[in-house]
Structure formats: structure tokens, C-alpha cells
Protein backbone atom coordinates (compact mmCIF):
# COMPACT_ATOMS: atom_id res chain seq x y z
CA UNK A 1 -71.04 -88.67 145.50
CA UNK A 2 -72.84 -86.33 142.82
CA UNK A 3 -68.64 -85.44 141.65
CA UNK A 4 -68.27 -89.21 140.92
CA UNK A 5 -71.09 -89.58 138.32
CA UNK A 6 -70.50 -91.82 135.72
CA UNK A 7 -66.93 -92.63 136.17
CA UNK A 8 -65.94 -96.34 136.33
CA UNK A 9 -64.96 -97.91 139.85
CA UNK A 10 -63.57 -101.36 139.12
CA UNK A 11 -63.94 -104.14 142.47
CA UNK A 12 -61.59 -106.66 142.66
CA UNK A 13 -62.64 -109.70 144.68
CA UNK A 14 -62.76 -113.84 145.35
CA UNK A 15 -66.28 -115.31 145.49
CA UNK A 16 -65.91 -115.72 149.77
CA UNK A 17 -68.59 -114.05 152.01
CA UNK A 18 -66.32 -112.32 154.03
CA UNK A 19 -64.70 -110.82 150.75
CA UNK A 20 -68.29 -110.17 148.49
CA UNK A 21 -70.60 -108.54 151.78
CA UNK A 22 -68.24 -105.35 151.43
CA UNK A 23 -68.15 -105.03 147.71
CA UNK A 24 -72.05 -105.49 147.17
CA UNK A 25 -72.30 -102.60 149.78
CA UNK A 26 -69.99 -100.26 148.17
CA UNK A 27 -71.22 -101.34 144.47
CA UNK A 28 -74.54 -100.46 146.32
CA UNK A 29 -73.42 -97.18 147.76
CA UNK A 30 -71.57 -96.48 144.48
CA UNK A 31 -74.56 -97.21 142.04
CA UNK A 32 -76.59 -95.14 143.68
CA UNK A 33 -73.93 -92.00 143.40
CA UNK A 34 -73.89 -92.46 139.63
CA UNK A 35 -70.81 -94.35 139.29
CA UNK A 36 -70.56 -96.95 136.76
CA UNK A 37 -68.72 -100.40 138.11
CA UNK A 38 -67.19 -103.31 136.78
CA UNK A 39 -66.32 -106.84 138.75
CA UNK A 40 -63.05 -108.42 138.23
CA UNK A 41 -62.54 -112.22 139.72
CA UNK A 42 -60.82 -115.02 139.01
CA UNK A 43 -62.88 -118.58 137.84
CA UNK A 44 -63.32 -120.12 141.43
CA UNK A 45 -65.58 -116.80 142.06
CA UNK A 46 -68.60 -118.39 141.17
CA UNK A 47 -72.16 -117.04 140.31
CA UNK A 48 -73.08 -113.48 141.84
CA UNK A 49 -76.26 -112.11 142.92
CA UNK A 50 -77.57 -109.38 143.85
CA UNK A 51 -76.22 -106.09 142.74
CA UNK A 52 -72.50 -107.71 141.86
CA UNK A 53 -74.87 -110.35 139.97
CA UNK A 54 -75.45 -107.25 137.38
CA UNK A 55 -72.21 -105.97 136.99
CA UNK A 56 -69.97 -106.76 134.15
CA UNK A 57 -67.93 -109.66 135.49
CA UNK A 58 -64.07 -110.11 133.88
CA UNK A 59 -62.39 -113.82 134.79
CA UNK A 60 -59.13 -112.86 135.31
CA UNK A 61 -56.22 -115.97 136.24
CA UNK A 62 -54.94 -116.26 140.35
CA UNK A 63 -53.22 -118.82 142.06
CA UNK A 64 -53.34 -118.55 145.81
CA UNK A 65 -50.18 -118.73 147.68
CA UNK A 66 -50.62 -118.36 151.44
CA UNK A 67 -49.64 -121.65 153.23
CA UNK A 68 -48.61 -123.77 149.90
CA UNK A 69 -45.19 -125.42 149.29
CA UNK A 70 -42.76 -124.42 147.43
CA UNK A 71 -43.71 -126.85 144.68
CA UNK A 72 -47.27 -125.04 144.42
CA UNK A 73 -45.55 -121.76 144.77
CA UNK A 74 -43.99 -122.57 141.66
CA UNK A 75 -46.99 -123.96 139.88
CA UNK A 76 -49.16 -120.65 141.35
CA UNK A 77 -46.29 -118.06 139.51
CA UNK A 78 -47.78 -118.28 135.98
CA UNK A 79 -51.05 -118.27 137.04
CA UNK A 80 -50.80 -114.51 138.45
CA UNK A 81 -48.42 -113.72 135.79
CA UNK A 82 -51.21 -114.20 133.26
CA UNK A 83 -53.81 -112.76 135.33
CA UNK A 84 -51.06 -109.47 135.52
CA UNK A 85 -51.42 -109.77 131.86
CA UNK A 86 -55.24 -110.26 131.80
CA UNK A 87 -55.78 -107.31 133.95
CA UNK A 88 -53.07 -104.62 132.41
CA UNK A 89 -54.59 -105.29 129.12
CA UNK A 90 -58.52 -104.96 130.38
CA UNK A 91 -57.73 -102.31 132.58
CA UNK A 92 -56.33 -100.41 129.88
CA UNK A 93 -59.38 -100.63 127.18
CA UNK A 94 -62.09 -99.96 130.24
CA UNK A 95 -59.83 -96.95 132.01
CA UNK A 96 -61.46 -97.35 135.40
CA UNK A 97 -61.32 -93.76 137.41
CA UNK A 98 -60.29 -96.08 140.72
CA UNK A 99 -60.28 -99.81 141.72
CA UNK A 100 -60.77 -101.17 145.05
CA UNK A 101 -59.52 -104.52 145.99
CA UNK A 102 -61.27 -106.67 148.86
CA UNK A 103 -58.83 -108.98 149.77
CA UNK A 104 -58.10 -113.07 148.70
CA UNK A 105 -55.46 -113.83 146.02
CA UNK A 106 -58.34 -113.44 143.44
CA UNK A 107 -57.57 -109.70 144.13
CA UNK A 108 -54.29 -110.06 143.34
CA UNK A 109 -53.76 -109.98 139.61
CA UNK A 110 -55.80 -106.67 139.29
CA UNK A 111 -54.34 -104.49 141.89
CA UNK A 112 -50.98 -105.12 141.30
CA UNK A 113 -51.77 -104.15 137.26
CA UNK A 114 -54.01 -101.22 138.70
CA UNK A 115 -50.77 -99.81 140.85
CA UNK A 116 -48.52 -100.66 137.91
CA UNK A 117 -50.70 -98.53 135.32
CA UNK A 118 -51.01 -95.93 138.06
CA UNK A 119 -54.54 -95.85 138.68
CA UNK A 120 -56.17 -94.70 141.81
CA UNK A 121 -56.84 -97.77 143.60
CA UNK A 122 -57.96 -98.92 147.79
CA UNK A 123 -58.07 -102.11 149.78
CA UNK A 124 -60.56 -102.90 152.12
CA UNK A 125 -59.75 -105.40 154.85
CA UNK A 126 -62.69 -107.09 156.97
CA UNK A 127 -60.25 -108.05 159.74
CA UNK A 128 -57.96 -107.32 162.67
CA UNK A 129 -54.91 -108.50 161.17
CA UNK A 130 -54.32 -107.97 156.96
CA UNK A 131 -54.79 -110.91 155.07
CA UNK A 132 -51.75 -111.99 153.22
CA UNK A 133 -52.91 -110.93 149.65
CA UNK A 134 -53.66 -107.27 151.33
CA UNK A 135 -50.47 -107.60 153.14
CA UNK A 136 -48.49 -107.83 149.77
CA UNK A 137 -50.60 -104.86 148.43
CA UNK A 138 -50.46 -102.43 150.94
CA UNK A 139 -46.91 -100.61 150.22
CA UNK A 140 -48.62 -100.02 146.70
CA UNK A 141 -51.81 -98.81 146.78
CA UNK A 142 -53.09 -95.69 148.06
CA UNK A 143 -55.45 -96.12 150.77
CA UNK A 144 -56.09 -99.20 152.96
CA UNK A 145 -59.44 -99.45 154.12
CA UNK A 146 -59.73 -101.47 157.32
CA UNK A 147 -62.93 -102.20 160.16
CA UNK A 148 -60.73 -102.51 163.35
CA UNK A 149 -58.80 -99.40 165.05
CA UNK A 150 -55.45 -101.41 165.39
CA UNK A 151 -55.03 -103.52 162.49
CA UNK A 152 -52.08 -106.25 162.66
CA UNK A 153 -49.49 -106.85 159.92
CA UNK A 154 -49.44 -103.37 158.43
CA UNK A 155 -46.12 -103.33 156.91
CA UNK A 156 -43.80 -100.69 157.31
CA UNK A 157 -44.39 -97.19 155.61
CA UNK A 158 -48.29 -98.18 155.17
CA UNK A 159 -49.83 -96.93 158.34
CA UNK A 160 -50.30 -93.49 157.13
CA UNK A 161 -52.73 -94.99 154.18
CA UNK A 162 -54.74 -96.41 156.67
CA UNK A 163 -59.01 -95.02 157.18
CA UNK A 164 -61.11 -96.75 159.61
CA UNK A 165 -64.33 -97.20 157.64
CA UNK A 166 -65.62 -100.48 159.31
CA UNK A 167 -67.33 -103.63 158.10
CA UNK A 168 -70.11 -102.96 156.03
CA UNK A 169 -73.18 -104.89 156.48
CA UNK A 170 -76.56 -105.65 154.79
CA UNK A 171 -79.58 -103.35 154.82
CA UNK A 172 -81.73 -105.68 157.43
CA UNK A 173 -79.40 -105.49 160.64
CA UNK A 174 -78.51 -101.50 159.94
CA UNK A 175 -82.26 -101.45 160.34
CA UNK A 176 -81.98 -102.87 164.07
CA UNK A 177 -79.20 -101.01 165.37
CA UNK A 178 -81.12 -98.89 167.79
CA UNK A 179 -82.98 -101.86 168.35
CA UNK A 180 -82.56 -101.57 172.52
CA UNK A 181 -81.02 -104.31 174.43
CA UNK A 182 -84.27 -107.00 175.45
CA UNK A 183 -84.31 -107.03 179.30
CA UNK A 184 -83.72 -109.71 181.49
CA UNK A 185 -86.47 -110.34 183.87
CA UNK A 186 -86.52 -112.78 187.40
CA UNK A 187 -88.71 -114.88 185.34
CA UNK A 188 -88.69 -114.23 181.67
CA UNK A 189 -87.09 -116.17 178.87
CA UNK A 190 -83.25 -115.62 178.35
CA UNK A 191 -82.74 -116.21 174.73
CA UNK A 192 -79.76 -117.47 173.38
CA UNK A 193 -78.46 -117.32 169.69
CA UNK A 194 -75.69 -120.01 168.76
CA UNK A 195 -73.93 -118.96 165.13
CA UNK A 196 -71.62 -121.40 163.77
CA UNK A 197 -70.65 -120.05 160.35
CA UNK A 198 -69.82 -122.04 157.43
CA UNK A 199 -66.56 -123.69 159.47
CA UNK A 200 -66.42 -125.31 162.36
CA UNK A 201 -70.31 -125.64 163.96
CA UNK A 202 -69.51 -128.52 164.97
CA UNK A 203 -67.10 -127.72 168.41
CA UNK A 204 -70.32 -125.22 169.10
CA UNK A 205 -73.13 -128.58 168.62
CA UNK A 206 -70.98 -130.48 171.16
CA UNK A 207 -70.08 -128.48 173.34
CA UNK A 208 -73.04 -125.83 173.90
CA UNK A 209 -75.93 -128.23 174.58
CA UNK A 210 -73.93 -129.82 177.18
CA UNK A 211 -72.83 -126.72 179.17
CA UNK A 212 -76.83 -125.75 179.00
CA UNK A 213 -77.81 -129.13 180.44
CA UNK A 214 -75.37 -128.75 183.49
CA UNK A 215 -77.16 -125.33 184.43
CA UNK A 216 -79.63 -125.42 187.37
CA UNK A 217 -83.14 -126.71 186.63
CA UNK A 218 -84.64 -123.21 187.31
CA UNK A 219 -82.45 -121.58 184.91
CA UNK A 220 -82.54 -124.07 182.56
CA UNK A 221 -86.04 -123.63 182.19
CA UNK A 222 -85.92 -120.26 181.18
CA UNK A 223 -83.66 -120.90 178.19
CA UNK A 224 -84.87 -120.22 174.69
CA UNK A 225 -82.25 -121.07 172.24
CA UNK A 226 -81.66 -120.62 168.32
CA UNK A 227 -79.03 -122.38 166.63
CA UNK A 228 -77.69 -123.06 163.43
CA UNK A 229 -75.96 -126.36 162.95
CA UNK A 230 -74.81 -128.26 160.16
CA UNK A 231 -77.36 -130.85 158.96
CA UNK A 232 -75.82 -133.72 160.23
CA UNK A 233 -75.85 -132.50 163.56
CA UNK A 234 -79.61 -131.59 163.42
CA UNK A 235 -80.79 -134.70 164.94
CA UNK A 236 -78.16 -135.27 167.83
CA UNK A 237 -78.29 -131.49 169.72
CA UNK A 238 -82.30 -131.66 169.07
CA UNK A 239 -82.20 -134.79 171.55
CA UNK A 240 -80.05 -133.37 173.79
CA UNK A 241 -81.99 -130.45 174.45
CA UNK A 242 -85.01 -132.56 174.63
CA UNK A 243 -83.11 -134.58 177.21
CA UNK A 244 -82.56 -131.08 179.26
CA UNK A 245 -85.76 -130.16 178.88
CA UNK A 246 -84.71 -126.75 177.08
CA UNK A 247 -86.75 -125.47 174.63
CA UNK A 248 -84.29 -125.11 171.28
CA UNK A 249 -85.06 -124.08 167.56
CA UNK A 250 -82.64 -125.27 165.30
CA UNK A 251 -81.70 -125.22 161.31
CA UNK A 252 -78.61 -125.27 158.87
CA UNK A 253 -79.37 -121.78 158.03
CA UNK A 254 -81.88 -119.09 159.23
CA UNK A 255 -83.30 -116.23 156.94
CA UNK A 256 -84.35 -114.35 159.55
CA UNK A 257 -80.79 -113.62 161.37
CA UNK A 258 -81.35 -109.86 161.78
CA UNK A 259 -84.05 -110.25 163.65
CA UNK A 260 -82.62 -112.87 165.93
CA UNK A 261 -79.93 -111.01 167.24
CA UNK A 262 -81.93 -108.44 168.11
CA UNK A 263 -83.71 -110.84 170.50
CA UNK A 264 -80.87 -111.93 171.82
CA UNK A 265 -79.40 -111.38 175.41
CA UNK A 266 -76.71 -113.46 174.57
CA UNK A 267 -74.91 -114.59 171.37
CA UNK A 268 -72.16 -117.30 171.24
CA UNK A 269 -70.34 -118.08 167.60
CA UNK A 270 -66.85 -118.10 165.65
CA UNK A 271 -65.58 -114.15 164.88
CA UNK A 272 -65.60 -114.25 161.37
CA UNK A 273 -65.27 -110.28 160.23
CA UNK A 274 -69.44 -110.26 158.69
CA UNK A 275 -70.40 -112.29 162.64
CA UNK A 276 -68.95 -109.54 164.45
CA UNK A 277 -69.77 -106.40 162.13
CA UNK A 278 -73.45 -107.68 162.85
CA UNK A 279 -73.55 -108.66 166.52
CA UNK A 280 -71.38 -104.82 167.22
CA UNK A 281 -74.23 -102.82 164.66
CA UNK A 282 -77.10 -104.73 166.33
CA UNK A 283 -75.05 -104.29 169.99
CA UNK A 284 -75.34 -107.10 171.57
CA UNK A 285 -72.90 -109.10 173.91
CA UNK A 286 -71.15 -112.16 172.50
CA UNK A 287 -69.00 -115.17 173.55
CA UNK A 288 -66.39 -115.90 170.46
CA UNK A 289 -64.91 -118.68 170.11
CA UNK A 290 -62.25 -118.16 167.42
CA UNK A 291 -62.16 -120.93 164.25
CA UNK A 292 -58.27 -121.79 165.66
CA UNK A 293 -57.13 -122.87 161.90
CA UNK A 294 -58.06 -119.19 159.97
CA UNK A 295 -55.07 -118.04 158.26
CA UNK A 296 -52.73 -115.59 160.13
CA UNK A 297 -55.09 -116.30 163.10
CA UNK A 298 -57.57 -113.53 161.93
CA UNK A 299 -60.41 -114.68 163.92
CA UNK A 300 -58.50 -114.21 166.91
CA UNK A 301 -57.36 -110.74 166.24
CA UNK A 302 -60.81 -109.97 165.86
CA UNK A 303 -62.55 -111.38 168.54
CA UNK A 304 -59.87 -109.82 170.92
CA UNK A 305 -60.23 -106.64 169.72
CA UNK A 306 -64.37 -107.09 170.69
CA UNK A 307 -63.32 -108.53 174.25
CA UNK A 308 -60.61 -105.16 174.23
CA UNK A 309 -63.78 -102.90 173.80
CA UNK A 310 -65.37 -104.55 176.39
CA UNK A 311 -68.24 -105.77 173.88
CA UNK A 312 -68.12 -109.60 174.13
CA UNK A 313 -65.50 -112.38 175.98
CA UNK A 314 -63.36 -114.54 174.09
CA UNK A 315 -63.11 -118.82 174.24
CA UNK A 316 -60.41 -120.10 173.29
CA UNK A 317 -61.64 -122.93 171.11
CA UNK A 318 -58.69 -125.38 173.52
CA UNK A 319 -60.68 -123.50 176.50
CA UNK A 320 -63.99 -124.13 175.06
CA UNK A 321 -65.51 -127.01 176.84
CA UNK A 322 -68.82 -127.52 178.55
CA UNK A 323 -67.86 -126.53 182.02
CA UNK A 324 -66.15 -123.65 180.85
CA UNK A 325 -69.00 -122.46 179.09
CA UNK A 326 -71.58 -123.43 181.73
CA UNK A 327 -69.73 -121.39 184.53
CA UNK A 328 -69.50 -118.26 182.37
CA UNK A 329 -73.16 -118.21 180.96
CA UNK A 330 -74.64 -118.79 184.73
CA UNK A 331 -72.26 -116.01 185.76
CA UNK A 332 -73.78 -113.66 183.12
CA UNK A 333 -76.83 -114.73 183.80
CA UNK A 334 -76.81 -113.91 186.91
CA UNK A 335 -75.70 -110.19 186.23
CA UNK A 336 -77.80 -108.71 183.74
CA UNK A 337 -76.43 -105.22 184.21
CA UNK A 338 -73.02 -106.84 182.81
CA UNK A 339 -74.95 -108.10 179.49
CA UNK A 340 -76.65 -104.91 179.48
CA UNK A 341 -73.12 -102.75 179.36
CA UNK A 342 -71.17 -105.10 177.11
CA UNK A 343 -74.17 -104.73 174.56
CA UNK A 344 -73.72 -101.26 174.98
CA UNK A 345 -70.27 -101.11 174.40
CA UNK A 346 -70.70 -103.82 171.17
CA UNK A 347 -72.74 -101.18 169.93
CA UNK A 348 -70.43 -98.34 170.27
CA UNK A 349 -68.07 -100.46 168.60
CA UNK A 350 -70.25 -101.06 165.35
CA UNK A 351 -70.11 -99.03 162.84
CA UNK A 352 -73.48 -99.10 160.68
CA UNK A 353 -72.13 -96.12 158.27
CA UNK A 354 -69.41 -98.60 156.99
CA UNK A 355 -70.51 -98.55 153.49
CA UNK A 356 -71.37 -94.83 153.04
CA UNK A 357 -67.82 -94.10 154.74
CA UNK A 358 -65.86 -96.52 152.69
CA UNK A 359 -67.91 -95.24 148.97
CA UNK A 360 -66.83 -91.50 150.63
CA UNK A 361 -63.26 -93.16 150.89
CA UNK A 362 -63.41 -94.33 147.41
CA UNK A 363 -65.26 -90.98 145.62
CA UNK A 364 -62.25 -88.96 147.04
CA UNK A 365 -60.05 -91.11 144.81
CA UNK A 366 -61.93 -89.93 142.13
CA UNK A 367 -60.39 -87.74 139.90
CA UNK A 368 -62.82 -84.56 140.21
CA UNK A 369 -64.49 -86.58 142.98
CA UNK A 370 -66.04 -85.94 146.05
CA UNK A 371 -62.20 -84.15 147.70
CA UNK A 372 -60.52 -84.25 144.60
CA UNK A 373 -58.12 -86.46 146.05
CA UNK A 374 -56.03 -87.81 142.59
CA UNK A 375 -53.58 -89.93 144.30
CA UNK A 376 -52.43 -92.95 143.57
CA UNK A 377 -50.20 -95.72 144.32
């Protein structure tokens, strides 16, 4: 990165996890390279913190079109015709050396005024399939960055932009991944970690402690199991784990996630892009049960592509009921050596250099940068 010191890298992104986990990495990887960077977003992107918390932060106008009416498609056109504006006009008096989009319409605005003026410029996609706002981007820019090996909805002629630099993820769980798989003994705990993600906990409070309490008694017993739930739910899963006699530690959020998984022998949650770019760095085998209302169906795409590697199984959420779930975790449990390979195989399928290979993807769109790469869109 030394050939990218003090040029400008300008990230475009909303204020969603899925969207600001990759840019603080690369503004991470980036900073520490020597590049200067600026954050472009549109009002709904909220406070930052952290490293994008220090950038210089432009508000530039979006409106969001995927799944609106025609009436709000309408209503949306002005909106990214000003933002156009916004951006062309601050892109010009800042002359950025590249800028990197990360997906959401709050993206929008920039990149297209980035391709327009001809600057260097990437998109990074956390999922399986691209999301609509990278789909309409992708026959412009110049390199699509993307954490899957098959990526769905490439349109035509962009395939050849394509790099597979994965999903970054924070510092704490790329300090675990060689963290070996915890073994499962005749008698030992078996310790399960339930993620719901900001969406949809709820299917996994109903229907997880029932599927526990139909196990047998002597491998209920052994159970030790973490999971998040909203607050609401708190109260009702505590009881019914307390009325199954399983021991069960649960909370709307956990600081300690990292950590966690690496306990794990099992992990069972949605397949939002961050979920599985930590369970596959970590490596450890997973049950997914896809949020069945994501846009384009992303969470799907992803969590097939982990049961494709042979890392984790997918559950349908329409398939995900207590005796499903029951019969498949007492199956598992009952042959370790299967956990042991799919956690093996959900670590060969991480990829815990995501952020130094996407900053490497963006340095060689550097003018004088890393390959001297000056392409652009």
C-alpha cells in the first residue's frame, strides 16, 4: 500500500451493518497504508463510529427504489437526481484517486457521478446474489468486489470485473480463526449458540427451545445454550428451558460473540452476509435458517452456497419447525466426526484476509498504486 500514500479513496455507503462492517475494514486497511478517505452517505446513514466515525462525512440525497410502486418510483427520481448533482459537484472539488461503493441505494448517487466523471471506482458486495443498487452499477464500474465464488445476478458483460475478496470481518473473530474445533466428549457439555440478527429472532425463540425439550433426557442434559433474543422474548424461552431442565444463557445482545463461536459445536441463526463471514473465519458448523422476506432472496443464496461447501445445512424457514430441528440436532449429535468436518470445511470457506485483499483490490486502482492499474469505468 506504501504507492497509495496520501491519495484520497472516497466510500460510498447506507448506515446498515451488513453495508458499514466492510467499509470500516477497508477505511481501516486503507488508513493504515497512508491513504486519505472521505465518507459519502445519504441522511438516513446515521451517526458513525469507529474509524468511519472520523472520516469526513458528505450527506448526499437517495431515494431507494427496490420493491416500491410506481408512484414512489416517481417520487424517488429527484431524489437521486439531486444526489447525482450533490456528488458530481463534491467529487469534483475533493478529486478522489478511487471510490468504492458498498452497496444500498445510499451508494447510488456517488457511483453513478464517480463513473460519469471517470474516476476509478469498485463495488463490494457482502452476498451471494448482487443487491439491486450493485446490480444497476456493475456494467459501469471497474471492478466488482464480491465474498462468494458464484455470485447471482451479475449482468451480462460484468463477470470479467469480478475479484473474490470475501467478507471482511472485525479484528476479534480474525483472532480465533485457528481457534480448533472444541471436541465432543460421551459426557461433556455440547454447547449451542442461537444468533438471531436484528430480523426475525423470533421464528428461532419459538421454535428452538421446543425442538431442545423433545430431545432425550440424557442429551438434554448435556446442553449448554447461548442465545440472543429480542427483549420481549427474554422471559418466555427462559421458562421454557427451565421447564426442560436445560441450562440456557440468554440476552438481546452479547459483547462477547467472538468468543462464543469459538465454543461452539454447533451454531443455528439467519445467513445474513457479517453471520456467515464469522461462523466460516471462526469454522464452525451452522444450521441457517434464511430470513425468507430479504430482498432478491439474498439470505438464501448465501446460506446455500455454505450448505454447497459442505460447511453448514440449510432450514428452510417453512421447514423450520421443532421436529425438524430436533431430528437434525440429535442426528449431529450423535456424529461428532460430521460436526468436526463441516467445521472444517466452514473454515476453508472463510476468508480472514478479506480486508487486506479487498484494500490490495482497491490500491491497484490507484493511479501509481500498488499495480498501477488506472482503469476505470
Amino acid at each position: 500500500m506504501s504507492g497509495a500514500d496520501k491519495h484520497l479513496v472516497v466510500l460510498a455507503t447506507g448506515g446498515t451493518g451488513g453495508h458499514v462492517f466492510p467499509a470500516e475494514a477497508l477505511a481501516q486497511e486503507l488508513a493504515a497504508g497512508g491513504c486519505r478517505l472521505a465518507l459519502f452517505t445519504d441522511r438516513r446513514g446515521g451517526s458513525y463510529t469507529g474509524v468511519l466515525g472520523d472520516l469526513d462525512t458528505y450527506r448526499i440525497r437517495a431515494g431507494g427504489v427496490a420493491g416500491k410502486r410506481f408512484v414512489a418510483l416517481l417520487q424517488s427520481g429527484p431524489e437521486l437526481a439531486i444526489g447525482l448533482m450533490q456528488a458530481r459537484a463534491l467529487l469534483r472539488k475533493l478529486r478522489p484517486s478511487a471510490v468504492v461503493g458498498f452497496g444500498g441505494y445510499a451508494s447510488v448517487p456517488t457511483m453513478l457521478a464517480a463513473c460519469l466523471g471517470r474516476l476509478p471506482t469498485a463495488i463490494h458486495e457482502q452476498n451471494a446474489v448482487l443487491g439491486r443498487a450493485n446490480r444497476l452499477l456493475a456494467p459501469w464500474v471497474a471492478r466488482i468486489a464480491t465474498c462468494f465464488d458464484a455470485v447471482g445476478g451479475v449482468p451480462a458483460g460484468a463477470a470479467s470485473k469480478i475479484t473474490l475478496t470475501g467478507m471482511p470481518v472485525r479484528q476479534a473473530i480474525i483472532d480465533l480463526k485457528d481457534a480448533p474445533y472444541p471436541a465432543i466428549g460421551d459426557e461433556g457439555p455440547i454447547r449451542l449458540l442461537v444468533m438471531g440478527g436484528s430480523q426475525g429472532a423470533r421464528v428461532l425463540s419459538d421454535v428452538v427451545p421446543v425442538a431442545l425439550a423433545m430431545l432425550p433426557d440424557a442429551l438434554r442434559r448435556r446442553l449448554s445454550v447461548v442465545q440472543q433474543c429480542r427483549p420481549e422474548d427474554i422471559d418466555r424461552v427462559s421458562q421454557a428451558y427451565d421447564a426442560a431442565g436445560i441450562e440456557a444463557e440468554l440476552a438481546s445482545f452479547f459483547n462477547d460473540v467472538p468468543a462464543r463461536l469459538a465454543a461452539a459445536h454447533l451454531v443455528i441463526g439467519r445467513s445474513g452476509a457479517s453471520t456467515v463471514a464469522e461462523i466460516t473465519t471462526i469454522g464452525r458448523p451452522s444450521i441457517l435458517v434464511p430470513y425468507p422476506h430479504a430482498i432478491d432472496d439474498h439470505q438464501a443464496r448465501n446460506a446455500h452456497a455454505v450448505d454447497e461447501a459442505g460447511a453448514g445445512w440449510v432450514l428452510p424457514q417453512s421447514a423450520f419447525t421443532p421436529d425438524a430441528l430436533k431430528s437434525r440436532i440429535e442426528s449431529l449429535i450423535g456424529m461428532p466426526v460430521v460436526l468436526e468436518r463441516t467445521a472444517a470445511n466452514a473454515r476453508a470457506l472463510g476468508r480472514p484476509q478479506a480486508a487486506k485483499d479487498l484494500a490490495g483490490l482497491v490500491a491497484g486502482l490507484i493511479p501509481n498504486g500498488a499495480d498501477g492499474d488506472r482503469r476505470a469505468a
